[in-house]
PDB file of N, CA and C in Angstrom:
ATOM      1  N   UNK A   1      91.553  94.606  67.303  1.00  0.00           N
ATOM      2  CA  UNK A   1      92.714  95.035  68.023  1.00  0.00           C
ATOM      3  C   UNK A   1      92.548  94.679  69.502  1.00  0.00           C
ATOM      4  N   UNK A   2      93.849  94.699  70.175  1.00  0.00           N
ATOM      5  CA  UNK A   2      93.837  93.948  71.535  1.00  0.00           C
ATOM      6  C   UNK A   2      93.675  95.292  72.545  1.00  0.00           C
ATOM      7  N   UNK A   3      92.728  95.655  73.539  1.00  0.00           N
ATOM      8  CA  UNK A   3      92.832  96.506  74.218  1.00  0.00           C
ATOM      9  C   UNK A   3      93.695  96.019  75.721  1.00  0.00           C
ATOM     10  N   UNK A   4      94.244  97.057  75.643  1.00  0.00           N
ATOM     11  CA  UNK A   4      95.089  97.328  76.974  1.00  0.00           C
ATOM     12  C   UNK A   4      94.212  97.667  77.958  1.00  0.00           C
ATOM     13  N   UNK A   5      94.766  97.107  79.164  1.00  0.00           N
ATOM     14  CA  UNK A   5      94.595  97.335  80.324  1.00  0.00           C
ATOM     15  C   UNK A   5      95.518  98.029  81.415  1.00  0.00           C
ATOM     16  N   UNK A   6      95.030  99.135  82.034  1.00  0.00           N
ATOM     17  CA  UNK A   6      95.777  99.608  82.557  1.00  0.00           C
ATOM     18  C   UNK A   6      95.675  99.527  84.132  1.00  0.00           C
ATOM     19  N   UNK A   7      96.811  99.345  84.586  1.00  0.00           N
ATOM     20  CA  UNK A   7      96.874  99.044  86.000  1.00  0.00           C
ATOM     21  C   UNK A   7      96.731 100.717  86.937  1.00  0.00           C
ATOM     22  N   UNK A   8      95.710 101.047  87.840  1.00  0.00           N
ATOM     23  CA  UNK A   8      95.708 102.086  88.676  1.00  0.00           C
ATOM     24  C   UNK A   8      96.370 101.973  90.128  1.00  0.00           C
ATOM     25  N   UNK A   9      98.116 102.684  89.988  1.00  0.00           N
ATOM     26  CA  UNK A   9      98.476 102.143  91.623  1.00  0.00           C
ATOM     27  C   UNK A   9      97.734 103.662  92.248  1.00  0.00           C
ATOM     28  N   UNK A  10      97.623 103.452  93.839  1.00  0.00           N
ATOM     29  CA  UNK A  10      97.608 104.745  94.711  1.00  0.00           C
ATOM     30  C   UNK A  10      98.499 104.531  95.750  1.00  0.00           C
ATOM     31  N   UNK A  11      98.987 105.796  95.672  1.00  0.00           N
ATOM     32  CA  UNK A  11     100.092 105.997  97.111  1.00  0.00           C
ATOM     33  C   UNK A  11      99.612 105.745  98.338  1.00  0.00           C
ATOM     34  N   UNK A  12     100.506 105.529  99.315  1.00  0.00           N
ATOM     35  CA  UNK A  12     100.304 104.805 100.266  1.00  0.00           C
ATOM     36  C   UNK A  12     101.167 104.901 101.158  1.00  0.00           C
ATOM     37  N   UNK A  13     101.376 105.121 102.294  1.00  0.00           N
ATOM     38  CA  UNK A  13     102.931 105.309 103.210  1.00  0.00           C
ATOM     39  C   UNK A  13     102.968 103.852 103.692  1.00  0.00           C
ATOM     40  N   UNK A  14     102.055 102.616 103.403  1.00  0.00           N
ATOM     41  CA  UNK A  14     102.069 101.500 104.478  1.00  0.00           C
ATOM     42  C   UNK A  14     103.430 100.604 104.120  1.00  0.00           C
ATOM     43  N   UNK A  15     103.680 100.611 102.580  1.00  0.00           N
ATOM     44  CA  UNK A  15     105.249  99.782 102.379  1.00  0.00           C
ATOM     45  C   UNK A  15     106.080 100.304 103.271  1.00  0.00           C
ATOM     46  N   UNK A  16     106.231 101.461 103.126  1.00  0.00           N
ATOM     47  CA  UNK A  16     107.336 102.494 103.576  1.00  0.00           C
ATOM     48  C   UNK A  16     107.399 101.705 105.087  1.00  0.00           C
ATOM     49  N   UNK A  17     106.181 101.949 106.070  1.00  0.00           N
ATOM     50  CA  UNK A  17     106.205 101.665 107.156  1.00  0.00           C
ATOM     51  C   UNK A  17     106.422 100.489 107.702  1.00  0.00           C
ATOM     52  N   UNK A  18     106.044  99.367 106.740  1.00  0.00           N
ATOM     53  CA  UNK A  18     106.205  98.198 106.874  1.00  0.00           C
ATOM     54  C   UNK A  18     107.367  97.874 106.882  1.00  0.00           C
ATOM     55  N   UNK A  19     108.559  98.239 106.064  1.00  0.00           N
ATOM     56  CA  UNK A  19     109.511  98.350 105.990  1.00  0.00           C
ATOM     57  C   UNK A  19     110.794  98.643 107.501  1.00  0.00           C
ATOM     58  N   UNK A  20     109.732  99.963 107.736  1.00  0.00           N
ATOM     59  CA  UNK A  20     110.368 100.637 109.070  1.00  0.00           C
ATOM     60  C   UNK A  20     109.988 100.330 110.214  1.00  0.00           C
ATOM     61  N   UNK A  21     108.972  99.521 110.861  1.00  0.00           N
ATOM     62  CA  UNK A  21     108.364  98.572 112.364  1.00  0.00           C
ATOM     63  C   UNK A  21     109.275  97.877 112.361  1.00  0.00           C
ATOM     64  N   UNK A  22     109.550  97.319 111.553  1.00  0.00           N
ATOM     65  CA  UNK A  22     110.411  95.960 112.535  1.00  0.00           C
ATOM     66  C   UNK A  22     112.118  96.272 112.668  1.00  0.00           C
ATOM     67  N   UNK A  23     112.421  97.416 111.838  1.00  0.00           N
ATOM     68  CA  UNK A  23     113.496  97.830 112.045  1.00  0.00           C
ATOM     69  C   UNK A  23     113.868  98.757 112.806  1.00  0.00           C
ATOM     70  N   UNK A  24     112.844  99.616 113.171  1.00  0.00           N
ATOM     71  CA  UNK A  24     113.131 100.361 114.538  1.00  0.00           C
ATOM     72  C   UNK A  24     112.864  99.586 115.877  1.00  0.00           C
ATOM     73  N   UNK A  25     112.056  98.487 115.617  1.00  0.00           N
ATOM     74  CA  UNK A  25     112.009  97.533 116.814  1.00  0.00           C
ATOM     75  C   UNK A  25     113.233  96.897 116.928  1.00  0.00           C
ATOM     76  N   UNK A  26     114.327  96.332 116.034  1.00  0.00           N
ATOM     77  CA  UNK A  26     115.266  95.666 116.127  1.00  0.00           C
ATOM     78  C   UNK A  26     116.069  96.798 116.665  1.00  0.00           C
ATOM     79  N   UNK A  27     116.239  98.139 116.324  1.00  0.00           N
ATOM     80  CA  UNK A  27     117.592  98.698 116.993  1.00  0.00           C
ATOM     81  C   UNK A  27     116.793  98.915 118.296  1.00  0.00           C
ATOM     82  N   UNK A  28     115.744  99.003 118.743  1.00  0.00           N
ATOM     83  CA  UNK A  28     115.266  99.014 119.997  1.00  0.00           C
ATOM     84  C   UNK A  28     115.833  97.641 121.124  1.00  0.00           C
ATOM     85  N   UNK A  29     115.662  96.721 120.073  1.00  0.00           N
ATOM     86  CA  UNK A  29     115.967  95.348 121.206  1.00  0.00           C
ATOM     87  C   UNK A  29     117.682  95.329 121.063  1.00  0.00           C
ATOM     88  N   UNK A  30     118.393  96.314 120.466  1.00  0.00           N
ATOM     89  CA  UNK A  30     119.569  96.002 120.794  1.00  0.00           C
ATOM     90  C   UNK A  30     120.122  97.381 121.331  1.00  0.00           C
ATOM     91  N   UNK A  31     119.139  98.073 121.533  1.00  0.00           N
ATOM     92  CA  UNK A  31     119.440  99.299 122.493  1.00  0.00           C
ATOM     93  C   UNK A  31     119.601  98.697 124.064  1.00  0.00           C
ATOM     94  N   UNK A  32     118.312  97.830 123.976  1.00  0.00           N
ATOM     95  CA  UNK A  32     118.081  97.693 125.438  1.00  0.00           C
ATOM     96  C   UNK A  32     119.070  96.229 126.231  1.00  0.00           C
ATOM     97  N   UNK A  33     119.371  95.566 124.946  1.00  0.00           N
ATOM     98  CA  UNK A  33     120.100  94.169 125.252  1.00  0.00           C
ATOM     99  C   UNK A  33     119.896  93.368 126.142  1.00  0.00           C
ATOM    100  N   UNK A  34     120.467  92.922 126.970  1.00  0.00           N
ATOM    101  CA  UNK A  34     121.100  92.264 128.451  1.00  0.00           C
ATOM    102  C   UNK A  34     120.473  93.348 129.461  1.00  0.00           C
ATOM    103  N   UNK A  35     120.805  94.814 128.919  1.00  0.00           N
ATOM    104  CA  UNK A  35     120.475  95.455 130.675  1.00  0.00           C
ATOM    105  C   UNK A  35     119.395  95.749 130.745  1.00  0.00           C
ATOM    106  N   UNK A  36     118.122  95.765 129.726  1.00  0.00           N
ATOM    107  CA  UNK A  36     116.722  95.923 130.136  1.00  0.00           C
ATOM    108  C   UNK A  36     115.915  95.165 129.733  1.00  0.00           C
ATOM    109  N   UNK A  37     115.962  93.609 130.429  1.00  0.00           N
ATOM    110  CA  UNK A  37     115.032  92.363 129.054  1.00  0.00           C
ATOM    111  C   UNK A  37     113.677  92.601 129.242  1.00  0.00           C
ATOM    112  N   UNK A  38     113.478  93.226 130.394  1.00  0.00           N
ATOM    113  CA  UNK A  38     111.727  93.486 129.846  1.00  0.00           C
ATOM    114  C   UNK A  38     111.664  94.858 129.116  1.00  0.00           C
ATOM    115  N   UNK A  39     112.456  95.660 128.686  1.00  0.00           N
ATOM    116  CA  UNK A  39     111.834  96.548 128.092  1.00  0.00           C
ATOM    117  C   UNK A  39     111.888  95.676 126.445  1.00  0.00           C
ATOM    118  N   UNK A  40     113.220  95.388 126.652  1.00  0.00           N
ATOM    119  CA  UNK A  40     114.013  94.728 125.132  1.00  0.00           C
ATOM    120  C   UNK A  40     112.478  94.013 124.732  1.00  0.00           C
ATOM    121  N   UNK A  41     111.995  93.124 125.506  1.00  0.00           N
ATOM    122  CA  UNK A  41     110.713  91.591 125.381  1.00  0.00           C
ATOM    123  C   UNK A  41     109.354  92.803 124.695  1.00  0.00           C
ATOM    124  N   UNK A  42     109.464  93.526 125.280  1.00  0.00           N
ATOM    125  CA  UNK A  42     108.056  94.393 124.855  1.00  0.00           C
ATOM    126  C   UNK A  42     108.354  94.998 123.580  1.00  0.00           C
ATOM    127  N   UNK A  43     109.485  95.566 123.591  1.00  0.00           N
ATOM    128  CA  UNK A  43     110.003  96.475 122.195  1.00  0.00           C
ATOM    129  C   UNK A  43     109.669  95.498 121.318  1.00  0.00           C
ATOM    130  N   UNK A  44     110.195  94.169 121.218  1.00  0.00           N
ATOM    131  CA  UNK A  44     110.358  93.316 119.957  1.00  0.00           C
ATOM    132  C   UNK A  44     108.720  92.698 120.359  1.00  0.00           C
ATOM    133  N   UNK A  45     107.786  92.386 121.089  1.00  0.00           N
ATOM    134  CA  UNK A  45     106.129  92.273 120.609  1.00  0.00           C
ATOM    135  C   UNK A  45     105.591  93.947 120.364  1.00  0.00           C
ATOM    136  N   UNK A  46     106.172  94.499 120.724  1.00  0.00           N
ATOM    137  CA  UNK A  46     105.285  95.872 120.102  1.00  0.00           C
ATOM    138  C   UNK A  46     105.731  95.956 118.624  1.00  0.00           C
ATOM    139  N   UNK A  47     107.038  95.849 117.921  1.00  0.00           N
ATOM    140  CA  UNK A  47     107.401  96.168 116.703  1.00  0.00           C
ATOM    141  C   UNK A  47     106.754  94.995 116.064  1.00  0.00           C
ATOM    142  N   UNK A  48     106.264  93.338 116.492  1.00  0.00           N
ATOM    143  CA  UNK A  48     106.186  92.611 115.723  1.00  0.00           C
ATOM    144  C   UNK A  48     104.897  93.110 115.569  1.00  0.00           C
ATOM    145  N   UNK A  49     103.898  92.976 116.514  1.00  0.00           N
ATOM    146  CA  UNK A  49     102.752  93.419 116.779  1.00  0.00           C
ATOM    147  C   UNK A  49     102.054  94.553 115.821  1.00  0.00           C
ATOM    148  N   UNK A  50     103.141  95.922 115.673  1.00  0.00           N
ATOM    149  CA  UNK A  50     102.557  96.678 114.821  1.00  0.00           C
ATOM    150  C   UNK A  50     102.653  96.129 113.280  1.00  0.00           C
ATOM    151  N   UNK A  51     103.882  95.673 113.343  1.00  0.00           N
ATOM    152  CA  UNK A  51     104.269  94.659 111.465  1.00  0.00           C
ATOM    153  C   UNK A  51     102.744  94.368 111.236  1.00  0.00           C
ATOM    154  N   UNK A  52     102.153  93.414 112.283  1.00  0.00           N
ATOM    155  CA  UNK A  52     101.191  92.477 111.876  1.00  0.00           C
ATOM    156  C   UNK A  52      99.609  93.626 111.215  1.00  0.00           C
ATOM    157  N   UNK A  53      99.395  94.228 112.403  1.00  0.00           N
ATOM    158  CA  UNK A  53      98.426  95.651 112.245  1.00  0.00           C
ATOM    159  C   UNK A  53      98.701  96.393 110.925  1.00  0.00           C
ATOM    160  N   UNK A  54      99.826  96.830 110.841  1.00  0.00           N
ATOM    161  CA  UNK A  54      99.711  97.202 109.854  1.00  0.00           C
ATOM    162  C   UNK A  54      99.898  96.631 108.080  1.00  0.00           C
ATOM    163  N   UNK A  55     100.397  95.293 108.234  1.00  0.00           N
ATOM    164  CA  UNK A  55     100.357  94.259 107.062  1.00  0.00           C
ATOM    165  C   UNK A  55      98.129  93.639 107.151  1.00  0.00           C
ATOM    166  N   UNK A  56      97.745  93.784 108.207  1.00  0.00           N
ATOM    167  CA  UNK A  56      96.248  93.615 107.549  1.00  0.00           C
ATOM    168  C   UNK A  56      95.794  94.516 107.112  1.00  0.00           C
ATOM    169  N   UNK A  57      95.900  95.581 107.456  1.00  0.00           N
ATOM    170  CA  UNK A  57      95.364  96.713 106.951  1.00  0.00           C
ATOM    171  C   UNK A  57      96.192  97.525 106.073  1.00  0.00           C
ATOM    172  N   UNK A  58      96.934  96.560 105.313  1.00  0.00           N
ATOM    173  CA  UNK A  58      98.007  96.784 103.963  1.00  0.00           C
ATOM    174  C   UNK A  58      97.333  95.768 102.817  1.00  0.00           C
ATOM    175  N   UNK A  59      96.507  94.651 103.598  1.00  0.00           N
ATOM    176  CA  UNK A  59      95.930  93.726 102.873  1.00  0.00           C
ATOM    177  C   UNK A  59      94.419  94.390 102.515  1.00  0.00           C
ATOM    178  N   UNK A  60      93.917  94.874 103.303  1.00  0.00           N
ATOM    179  CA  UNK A  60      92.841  95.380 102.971  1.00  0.00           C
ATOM    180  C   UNK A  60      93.322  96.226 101.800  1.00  0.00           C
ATOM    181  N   UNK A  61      93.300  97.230 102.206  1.00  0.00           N
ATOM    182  CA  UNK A  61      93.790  98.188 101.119  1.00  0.00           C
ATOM    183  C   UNK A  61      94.022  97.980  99.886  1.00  0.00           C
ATOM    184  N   UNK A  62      94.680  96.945  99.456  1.00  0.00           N
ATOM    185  CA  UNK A  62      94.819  96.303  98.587  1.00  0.00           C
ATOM    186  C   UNK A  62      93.852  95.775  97.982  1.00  0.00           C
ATOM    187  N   UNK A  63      92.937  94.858  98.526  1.00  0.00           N
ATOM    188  CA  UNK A  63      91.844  94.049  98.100  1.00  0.00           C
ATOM    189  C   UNK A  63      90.999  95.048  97.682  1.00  0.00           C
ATOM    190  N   UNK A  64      90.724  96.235  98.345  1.00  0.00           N
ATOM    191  CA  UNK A  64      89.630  96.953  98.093  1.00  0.00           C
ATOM    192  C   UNK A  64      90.018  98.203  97.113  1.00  0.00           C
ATOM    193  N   UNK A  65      90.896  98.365  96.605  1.00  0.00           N
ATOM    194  CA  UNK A  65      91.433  99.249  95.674  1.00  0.00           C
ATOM    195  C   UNK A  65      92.594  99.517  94.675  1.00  0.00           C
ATOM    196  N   UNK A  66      93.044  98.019  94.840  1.00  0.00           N
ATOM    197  CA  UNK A  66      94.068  98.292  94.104  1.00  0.00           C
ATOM    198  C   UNK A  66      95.638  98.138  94.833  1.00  0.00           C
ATOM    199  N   UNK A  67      96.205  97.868  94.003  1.00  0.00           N
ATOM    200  CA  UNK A  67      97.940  97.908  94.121  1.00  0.00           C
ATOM    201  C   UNK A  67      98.242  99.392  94.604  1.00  0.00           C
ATOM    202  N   UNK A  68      98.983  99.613  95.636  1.00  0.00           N
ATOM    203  CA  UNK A  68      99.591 100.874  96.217  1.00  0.00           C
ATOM    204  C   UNK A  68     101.130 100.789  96.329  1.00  0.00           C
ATOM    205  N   UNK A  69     101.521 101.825  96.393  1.00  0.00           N
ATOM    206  CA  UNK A  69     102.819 102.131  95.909  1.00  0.00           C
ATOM    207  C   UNK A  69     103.646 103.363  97.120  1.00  0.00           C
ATOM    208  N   UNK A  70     104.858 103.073  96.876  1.00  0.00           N
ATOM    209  CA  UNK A  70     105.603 104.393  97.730  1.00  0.00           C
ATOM    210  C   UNK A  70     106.448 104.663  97.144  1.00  0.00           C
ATOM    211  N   UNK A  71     106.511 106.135  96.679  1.00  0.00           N
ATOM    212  CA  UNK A  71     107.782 106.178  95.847  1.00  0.00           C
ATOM    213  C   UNK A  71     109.097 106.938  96.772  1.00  0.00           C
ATOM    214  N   UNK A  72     110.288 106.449  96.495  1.00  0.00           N
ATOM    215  CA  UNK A  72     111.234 106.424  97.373  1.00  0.00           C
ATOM    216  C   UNK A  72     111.621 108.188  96.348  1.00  0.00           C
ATOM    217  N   UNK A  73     111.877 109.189  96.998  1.00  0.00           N
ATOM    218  CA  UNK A  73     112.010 110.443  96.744  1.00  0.00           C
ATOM    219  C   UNK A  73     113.642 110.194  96.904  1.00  0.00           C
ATOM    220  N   UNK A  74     114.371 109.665  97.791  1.00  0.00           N
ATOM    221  CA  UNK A  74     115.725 109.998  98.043  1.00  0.00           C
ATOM    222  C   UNK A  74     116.698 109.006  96.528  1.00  0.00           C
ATOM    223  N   UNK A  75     115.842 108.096  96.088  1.00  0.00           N
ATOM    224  CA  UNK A  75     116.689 107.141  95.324  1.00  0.00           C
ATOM    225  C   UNK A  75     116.612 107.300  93.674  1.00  0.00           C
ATOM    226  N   UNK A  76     117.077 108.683  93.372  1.00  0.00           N
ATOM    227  CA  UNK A  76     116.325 108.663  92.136  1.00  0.00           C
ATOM    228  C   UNK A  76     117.988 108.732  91.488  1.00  0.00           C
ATOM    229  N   UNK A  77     117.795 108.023  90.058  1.00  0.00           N
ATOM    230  CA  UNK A  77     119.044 107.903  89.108  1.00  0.00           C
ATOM    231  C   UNK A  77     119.340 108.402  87.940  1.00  0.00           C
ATOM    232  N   UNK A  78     119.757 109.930  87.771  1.00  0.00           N
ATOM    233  CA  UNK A  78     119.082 110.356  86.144  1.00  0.00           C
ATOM    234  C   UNK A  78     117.175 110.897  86.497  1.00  0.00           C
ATOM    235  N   UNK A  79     117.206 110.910  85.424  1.00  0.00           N
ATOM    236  CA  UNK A  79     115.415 111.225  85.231  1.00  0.00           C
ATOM    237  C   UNK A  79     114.875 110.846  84.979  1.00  0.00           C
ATOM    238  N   UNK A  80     115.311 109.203  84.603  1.00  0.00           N
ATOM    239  CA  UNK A  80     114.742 108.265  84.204  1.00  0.00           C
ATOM    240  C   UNK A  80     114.049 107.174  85.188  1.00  0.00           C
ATOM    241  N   UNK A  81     115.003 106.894  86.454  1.00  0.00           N
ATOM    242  CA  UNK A  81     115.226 106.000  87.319  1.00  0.00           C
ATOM    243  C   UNK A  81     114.791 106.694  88.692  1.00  0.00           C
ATOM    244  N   UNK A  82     114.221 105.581  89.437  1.00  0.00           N
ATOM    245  CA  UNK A  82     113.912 106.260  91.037  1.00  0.00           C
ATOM    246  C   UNK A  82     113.178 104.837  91.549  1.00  0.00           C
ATOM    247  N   UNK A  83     113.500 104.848  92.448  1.00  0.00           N
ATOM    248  CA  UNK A  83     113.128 104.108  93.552  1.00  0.00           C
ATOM    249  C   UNK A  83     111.795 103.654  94.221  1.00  0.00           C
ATOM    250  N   UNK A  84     110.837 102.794  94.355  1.00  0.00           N
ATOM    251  CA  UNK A  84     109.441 102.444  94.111  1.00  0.00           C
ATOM    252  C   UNK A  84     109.337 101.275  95.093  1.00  0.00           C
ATOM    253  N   UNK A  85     108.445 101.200  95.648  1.00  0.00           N
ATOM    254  CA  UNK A  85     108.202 100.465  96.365  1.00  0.00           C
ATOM    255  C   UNK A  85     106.416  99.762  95.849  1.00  0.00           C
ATOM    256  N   UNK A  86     106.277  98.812  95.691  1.00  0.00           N
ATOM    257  CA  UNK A  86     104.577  98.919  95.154  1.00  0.00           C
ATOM    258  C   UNK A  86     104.275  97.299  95.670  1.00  0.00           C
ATOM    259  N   UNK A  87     103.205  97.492  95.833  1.00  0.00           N
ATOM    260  CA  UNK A  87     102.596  96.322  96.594  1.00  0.00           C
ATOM    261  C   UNK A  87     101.170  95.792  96.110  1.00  0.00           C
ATOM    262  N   UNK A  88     101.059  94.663  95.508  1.00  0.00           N
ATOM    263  CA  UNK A  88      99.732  94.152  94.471  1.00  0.00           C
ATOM    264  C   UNK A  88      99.398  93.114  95.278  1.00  0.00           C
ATOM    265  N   UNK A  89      98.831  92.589  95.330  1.00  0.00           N
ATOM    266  CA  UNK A  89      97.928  91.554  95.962  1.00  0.00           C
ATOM    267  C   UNK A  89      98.643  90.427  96.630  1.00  0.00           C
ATOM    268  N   UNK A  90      99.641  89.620  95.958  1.00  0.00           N
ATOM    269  CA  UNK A  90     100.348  88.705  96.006  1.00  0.00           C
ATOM    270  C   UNK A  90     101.113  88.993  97.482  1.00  0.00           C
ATOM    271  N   UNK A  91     101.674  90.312  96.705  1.00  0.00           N
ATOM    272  CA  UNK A  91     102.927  90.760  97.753  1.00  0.00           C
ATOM    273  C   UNK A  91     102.138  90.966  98.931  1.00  0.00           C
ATOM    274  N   UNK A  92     101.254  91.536  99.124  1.00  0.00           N
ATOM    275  CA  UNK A  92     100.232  91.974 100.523  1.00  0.00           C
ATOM    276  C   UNK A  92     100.080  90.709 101.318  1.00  0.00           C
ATOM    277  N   UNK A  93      99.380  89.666 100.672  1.00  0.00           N
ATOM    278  CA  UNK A  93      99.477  88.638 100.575  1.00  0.00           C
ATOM    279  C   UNK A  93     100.633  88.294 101.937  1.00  0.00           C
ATOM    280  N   UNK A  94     101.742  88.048 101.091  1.00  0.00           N
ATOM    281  CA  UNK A  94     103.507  87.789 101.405  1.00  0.00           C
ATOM    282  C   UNK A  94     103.622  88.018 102.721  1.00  0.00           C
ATOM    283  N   UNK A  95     103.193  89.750 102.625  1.00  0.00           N
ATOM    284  CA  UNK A  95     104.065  90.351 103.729  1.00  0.00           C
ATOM    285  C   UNK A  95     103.068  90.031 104.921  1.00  0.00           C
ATOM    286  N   UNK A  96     101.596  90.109 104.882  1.00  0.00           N
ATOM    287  CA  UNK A  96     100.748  88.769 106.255  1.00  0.00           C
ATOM    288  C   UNK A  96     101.172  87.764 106.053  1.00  0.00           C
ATOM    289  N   UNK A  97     101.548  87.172 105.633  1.00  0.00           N
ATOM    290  CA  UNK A  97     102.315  85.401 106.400  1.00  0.00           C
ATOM    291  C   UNK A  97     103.658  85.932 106.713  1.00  0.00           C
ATOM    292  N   UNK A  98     104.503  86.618 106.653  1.00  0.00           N
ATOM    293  CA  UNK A  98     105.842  87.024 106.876  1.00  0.00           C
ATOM    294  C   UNK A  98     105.539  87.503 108.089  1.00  0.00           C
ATOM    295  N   UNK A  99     104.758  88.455 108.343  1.00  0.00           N
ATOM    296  CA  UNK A  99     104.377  89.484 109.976  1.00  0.00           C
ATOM    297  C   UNK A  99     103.609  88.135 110.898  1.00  0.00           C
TER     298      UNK A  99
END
């Protein structure tokens, strides 16, 4: 008989966050627009900046334990369905050349 293998994810807030750096940096650089370009110039290297920080140490994590996951609490459909965010090697991968 064929044994299964089972995949172990662990939670993780880093999708979640990864998700949320570069998008609170973007309403930042369009908070500040035209009337503050050096704050606007710093907002958008600090948000890229953290993307990057925290996509290596999304890669680590990964390498050293496994696929991690975030489960989205607000998106659930029935009792069946809900919202997941999970991140395996590849994707970790992805999201350092993307940051």
């Amino acid at each position: 008989m064929a044994t299964e293998k089972v995949m172990i994810t662990a939670f993780s807030p880093f999708p979640a966050l990864m998700l949320a750096a570069p998008v609170v940096g973007a309403f930042a650089v369009l908070r500040f627009g035209d009337e503050r370009p050096r704050a606007r110039n710093i907002s958008a290297v600090l948000s890229t900046g953290l993307a990057l920080v925290l996509s290596v140490i999304m890669v680590r994590r990964v390498l050293s334990s496994g696929p991690v996951y975030f489960d989205l609490r607000i998106m659930r459909v029935g009792g069946d369905y809900r919202g997941l965010l999970a991140v395996d090697g590849i994707g970790a991968y992805f999201c350092l050349f993307a940051s």
